[in-house]
Protein backbone atom coordinates (compact mmCIF):
# COMPACT_ATOMS: atom_id res chain seq x y z
CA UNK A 1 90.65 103.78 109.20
CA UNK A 2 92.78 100.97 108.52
CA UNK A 3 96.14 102.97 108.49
CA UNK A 4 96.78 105.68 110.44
CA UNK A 5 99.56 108.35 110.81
CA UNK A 6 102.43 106.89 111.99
CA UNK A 7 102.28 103.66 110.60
CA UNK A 8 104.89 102.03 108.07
CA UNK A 9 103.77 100.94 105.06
CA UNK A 10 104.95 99.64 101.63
CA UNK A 11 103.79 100.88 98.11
CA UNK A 12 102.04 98.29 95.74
CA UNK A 13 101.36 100.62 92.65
CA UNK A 14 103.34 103.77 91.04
CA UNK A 15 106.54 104.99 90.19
CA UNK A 16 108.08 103.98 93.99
CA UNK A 17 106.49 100.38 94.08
CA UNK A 18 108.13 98.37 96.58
CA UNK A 19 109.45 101.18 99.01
CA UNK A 20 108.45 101.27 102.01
CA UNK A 21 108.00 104.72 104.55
CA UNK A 22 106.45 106.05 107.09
CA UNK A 23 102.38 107.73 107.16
CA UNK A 24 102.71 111.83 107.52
CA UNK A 25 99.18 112.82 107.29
CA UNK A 26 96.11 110.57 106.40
CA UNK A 27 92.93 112.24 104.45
CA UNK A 28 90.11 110.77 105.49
CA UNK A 29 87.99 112.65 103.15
CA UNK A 30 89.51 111.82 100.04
CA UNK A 31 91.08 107.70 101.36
CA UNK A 32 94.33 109.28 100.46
CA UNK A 33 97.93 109.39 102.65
CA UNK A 34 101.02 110.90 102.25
CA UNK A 35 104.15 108.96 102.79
CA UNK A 36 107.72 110.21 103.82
CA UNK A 37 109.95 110.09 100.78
CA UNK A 38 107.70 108.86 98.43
CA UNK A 39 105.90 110.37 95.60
CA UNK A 40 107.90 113.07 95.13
CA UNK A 41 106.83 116.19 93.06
CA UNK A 42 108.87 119.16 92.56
CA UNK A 43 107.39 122.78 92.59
CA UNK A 44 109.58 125.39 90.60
CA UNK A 45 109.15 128.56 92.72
CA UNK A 46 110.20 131.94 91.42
CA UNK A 47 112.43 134.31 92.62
CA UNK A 48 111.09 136.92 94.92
CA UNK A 49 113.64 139.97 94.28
CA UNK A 50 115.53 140.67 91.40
CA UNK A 51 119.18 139.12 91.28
CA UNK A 52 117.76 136.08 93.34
CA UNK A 53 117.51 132.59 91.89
CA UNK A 54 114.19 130.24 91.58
CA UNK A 55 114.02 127.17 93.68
CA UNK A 56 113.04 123.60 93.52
CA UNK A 57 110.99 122.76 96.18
CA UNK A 58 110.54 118.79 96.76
CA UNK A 59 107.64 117.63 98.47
CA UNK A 60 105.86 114.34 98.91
CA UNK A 61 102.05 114.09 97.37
CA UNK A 62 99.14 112.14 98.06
CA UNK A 63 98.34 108.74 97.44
CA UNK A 64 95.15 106.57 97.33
CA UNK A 65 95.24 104.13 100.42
CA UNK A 66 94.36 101.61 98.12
CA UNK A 67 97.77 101.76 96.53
CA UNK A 68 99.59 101.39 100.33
CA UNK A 69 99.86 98.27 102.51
CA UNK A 70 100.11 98.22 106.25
CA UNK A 71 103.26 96.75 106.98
CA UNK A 72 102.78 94.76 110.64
CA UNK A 73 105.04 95.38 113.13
CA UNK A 74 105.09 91.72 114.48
CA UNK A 75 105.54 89.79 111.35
CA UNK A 76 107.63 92.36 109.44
CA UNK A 77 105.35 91.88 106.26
CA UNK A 78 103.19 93.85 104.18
CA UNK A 79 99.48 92.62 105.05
CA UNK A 80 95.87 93.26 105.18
CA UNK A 81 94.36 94.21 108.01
CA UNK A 82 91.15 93.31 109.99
CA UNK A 83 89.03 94.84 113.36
CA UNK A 84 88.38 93.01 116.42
CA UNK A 85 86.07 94.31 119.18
CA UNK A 86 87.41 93.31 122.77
CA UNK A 87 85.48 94.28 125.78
CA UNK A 88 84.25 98.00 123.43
CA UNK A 89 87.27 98.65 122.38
CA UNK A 90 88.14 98.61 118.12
CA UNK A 91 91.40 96.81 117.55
CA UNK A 92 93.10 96.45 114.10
CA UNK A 93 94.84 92.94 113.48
CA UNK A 94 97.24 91.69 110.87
CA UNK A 95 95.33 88.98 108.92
CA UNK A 96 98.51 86.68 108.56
CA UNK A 97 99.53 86.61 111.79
CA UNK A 98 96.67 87.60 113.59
CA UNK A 99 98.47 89.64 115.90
CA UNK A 100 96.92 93.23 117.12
CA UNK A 101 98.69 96.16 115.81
């Protein structure tokens, strides 16, 4: 995987394009992450006892990977990223700066 949890990235498509956060989870299955802070749904729950009130829960949702750049740590930009094998070992790369990640 190109992006992995942990990783800061910056949205290029949606309703938070621009902002940038950090990986939470990554679904490999579906090429999908979740960000911290952005995409943002709400959930109305209902209240579990009489006399209580509902709630708004705010989580963040899923988003295609395809919709997320890796932003590189060296260069400070938003950039593709590339593989390098040294000695057996996978390395990912930023493809501006060619600098491992």
């Amino acid at each position: 995987m190109k992006i992995k949890t942990g990783d800061k990235i910056k949205m290029l498509a949606g309703k938070d394009k621009g902002k940038t956060g950090k990986v939470l989870q990554v679904m490999t299955a579906d090429n999908k992450v979740v960000v911290e802070g952005l995409n943002l749904l709400i959930k109305h729950q209902r209240p579990k006892r009489s006399g209580e009130k509902g709630q708004r829960i705010q989580f963040p949702s899923a988003v295609a990977m395809s919709k997320v750049a890796l932003i590189c740590p060296k260069c400070g930009q938003a950039a593709r990223v590339g593989y390098k094998l040294v000695e057996d070992k996978k390395f990912r790369f930023c493809k501006k700066c060619k600098e491992t990640i």
